[in-house]
C-alpha atoms as a PDB file:
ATOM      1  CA  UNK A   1     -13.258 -26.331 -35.961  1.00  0.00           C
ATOM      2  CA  UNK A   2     -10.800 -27.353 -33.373  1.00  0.00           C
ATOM      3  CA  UNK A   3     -11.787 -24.799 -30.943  1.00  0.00           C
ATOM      4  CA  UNK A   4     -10.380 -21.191 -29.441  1.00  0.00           C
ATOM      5  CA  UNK A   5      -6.821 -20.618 -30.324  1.00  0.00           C
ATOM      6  CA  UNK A   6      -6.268 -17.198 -29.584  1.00  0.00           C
ATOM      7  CA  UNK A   7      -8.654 -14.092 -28.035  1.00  0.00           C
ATOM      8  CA  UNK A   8      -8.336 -10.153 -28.594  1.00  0.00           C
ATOM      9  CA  UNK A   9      -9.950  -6.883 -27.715  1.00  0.00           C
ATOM     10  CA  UNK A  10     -10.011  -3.928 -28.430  1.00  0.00           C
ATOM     11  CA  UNK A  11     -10.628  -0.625 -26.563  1.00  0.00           C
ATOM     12  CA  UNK A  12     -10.058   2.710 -26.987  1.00  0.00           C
ATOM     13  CA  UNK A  13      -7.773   3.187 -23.393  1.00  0.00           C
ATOM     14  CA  UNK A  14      -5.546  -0.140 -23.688  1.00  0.00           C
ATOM     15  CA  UNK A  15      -3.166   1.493 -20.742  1.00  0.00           C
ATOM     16  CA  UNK A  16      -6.139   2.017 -18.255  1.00  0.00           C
ATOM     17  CA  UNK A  17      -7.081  -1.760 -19.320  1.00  0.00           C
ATOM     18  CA  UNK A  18      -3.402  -3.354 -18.521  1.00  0.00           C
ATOM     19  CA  UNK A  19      -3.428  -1.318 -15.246  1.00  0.00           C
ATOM     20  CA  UNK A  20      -7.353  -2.760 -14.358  1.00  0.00           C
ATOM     21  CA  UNK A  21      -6.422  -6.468 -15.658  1.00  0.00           C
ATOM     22  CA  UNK A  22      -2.561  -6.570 -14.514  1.00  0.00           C
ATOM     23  CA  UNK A  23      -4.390  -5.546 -10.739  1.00  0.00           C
ATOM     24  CA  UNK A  24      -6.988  -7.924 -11.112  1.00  0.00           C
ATOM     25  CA  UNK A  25      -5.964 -11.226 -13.423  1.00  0.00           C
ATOM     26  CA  UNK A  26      -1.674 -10.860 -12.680  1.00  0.00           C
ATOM     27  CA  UNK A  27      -2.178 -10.487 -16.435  1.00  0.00           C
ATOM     28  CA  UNK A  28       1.189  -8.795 -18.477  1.00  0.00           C
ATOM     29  CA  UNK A  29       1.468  -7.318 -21.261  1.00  0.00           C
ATOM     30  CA  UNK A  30       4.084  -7.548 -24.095  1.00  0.00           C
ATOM     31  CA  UNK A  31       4.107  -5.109 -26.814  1.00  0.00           C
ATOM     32  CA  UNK A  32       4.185  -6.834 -30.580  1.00  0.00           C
ATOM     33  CA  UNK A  33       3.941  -5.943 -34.185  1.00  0.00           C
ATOM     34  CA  UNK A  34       5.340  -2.393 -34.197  1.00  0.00           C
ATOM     35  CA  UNK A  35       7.102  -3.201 -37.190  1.00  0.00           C
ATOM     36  CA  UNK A  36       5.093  -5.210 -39.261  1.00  0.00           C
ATOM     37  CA  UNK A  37       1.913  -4.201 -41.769  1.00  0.00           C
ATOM     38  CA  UNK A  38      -0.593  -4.111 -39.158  1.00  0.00           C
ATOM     39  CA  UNK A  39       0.513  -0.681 -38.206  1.00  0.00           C
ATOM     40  CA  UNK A  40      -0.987  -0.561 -34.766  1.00  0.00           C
ATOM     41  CA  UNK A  41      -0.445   0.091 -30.798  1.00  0.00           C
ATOM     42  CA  UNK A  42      -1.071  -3.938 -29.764  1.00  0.00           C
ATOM     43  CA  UNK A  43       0.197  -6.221 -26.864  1.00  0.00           C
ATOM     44  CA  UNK A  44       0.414  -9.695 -26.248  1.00  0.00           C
ATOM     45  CA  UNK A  45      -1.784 -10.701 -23.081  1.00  0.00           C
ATOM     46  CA  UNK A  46       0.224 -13.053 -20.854  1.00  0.00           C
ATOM     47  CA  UNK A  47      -0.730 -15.062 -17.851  1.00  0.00           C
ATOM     48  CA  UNK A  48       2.059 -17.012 -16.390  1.00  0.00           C
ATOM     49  CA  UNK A  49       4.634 -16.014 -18.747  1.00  0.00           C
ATOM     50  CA  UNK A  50       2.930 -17.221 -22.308  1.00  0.00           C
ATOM     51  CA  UNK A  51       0.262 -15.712 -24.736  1.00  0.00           C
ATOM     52  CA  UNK A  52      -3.252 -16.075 -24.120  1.00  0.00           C
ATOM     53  CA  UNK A  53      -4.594 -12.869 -26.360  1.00  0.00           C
ATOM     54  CA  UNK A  54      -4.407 -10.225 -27.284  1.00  0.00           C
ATOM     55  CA  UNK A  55      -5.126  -6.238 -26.781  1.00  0.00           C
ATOM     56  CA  UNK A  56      -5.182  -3.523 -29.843  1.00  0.00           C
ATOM     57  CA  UNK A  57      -5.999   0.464 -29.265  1.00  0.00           C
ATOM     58  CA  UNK A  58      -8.977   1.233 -30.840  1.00  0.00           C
ATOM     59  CA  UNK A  59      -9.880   4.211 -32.599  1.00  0.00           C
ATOM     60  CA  UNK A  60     -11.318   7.143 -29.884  1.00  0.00           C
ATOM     61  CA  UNK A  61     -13.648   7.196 -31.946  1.00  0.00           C
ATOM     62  CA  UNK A  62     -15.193   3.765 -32.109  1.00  0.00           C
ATOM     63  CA  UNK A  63     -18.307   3.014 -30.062  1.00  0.00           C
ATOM     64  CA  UNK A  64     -17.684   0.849 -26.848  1.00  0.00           C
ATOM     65  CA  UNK A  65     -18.183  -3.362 -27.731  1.00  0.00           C
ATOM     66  CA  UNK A  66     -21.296  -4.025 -26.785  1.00  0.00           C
ATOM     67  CA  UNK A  67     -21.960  -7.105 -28.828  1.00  0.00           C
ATOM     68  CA  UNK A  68     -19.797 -10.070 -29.447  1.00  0.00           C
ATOM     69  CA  UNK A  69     -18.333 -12.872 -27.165  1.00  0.00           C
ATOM     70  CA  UNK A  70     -17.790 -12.870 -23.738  1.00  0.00           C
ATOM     71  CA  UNK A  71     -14.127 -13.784 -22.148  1.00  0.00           C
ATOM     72  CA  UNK A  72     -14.732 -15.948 -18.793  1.00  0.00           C
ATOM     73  CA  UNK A  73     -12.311 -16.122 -15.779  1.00  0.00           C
ATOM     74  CA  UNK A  74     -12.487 -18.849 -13.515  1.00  0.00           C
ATOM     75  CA  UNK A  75     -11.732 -17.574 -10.037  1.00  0.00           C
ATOM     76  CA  UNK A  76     -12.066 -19.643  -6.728  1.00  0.00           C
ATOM     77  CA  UNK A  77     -14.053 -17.279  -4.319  1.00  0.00           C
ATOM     78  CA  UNK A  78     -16.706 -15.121  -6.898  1.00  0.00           C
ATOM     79  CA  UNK A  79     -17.735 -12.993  -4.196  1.00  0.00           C
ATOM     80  CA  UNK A  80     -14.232 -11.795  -3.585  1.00  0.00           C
ATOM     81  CA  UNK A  81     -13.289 -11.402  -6.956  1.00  0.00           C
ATOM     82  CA  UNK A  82     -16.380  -9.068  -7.374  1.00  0.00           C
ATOM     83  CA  UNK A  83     -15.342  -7.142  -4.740  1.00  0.00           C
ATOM     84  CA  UNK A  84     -12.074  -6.493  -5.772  1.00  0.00           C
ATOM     85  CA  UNK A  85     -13.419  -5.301  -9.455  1.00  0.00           C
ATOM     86  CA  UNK A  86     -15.095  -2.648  -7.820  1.00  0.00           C
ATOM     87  CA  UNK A  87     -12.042  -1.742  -5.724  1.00  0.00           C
ATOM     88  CA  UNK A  88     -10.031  -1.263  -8.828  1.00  0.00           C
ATOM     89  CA  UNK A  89     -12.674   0.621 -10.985  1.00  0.00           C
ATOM     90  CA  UNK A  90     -15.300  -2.136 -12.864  1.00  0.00           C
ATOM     91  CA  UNK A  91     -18.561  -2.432 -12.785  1.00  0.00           C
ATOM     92  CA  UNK A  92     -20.662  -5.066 -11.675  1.00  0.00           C
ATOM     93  CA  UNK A  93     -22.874  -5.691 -14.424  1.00  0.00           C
ATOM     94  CA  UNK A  94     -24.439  -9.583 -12.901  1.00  0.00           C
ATOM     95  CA  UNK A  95     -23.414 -10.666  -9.324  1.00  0.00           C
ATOM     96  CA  UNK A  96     -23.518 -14.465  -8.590  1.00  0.00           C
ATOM     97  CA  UNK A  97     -26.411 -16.262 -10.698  1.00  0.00           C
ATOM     98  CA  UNK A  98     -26.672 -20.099 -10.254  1.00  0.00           C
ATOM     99  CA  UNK A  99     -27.330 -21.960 -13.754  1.00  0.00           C
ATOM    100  CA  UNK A 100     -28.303 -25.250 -11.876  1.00  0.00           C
ATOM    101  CA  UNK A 101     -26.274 -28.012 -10.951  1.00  0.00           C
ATOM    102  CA  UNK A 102     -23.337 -27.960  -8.390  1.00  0.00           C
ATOM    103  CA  UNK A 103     -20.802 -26.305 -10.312  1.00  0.00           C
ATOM    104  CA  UNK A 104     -22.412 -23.519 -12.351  1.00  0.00           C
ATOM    105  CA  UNK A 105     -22.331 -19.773 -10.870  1.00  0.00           C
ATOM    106  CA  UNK A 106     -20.889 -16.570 -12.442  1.00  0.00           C
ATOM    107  CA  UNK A 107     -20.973 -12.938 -12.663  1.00  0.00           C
ATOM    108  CA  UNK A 108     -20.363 -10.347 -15.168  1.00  0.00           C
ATOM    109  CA  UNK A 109     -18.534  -6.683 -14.974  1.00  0.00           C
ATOM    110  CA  UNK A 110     -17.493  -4.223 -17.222  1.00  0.00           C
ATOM    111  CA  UNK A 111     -13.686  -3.093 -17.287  1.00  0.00           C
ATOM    112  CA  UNK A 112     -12.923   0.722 -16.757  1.00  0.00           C
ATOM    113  CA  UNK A 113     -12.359   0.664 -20.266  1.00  0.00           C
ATOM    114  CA  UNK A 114     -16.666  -0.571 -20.875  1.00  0.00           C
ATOM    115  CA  UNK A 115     -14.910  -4.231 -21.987  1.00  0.00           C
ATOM    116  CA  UNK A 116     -17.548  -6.559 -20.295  1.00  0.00           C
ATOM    117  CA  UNK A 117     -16.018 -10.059 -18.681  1.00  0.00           C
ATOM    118  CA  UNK A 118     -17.429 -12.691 -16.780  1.00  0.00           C
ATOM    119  CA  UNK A 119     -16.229 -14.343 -13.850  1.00  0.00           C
ATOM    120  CA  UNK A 120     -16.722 -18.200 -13.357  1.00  0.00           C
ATOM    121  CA  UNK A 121     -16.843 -20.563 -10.688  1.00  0.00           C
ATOM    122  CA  UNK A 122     -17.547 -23.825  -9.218  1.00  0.00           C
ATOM    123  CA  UNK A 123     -17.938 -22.919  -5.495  1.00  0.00           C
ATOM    124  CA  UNK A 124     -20.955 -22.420  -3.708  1.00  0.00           C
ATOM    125  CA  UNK A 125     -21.160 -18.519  -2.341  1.00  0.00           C
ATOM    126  CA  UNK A 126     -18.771 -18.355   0.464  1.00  0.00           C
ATOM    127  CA  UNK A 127     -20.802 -17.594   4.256  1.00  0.00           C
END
């Protein structure tokens, strides 16, 4: 295998997740397939004006993801970043944990959508 080429998730309120992510990552989003065979409400995630994933409406009726891969952000100041999760409706589900080494610290939340994320960095926690 040659690695990750492409990312998606799924979630039951995709337009509370652009509003959440847009606020928090500068993420867009770029509706796609309408008219082909998969038939469903999905958008291209974008970060700086090219695809990095992508987002499908789940049923309502689907239970919230609770296992599978976790997406990672890098972000320069964790603490901050936490912060503003919570300011725009996430949940903290891990604040910072250090893994060992000088470079190694993260967090997790969950999205206001229950989509659970991590947060990344290689900064020391900020005085």
């Amino acid at each position: 295998m040659d690695g990750i080429v492409w990312w998606e998730i799924e979630t039951a309120d995709p337009e509370r997740f652009q509003r959440f992510h847009a606020a928090l990552s500068g993420w867009s989003f770029e509706p796609a397939f309408a008219d082909t065979e998969l038939g469903a409400d999905y958008w291209i995630v974008q970060a700086d004006g090219r695809g990095i994933g992508g987002l499908q409406r789940s049923a309502a009726s689907d239970a919230p993801p609770s296992a599978g891969p976790r997406l990672y952000l890098a972000v320069e100041d964790l603490e901050a970043a936490l912060v503003r999760v919570v300011a725009l409706g996430g949940v903290i589900e891990r604040h910072r944990i250090a893994l060992g080494g000088d470079d190694r610290w993260f967090g997790t939340f969950r999205d206001p959508t229950g989509v659970s994320f991590g947060l990344w960095t290689a900064h020391p926690e900020r005085s």
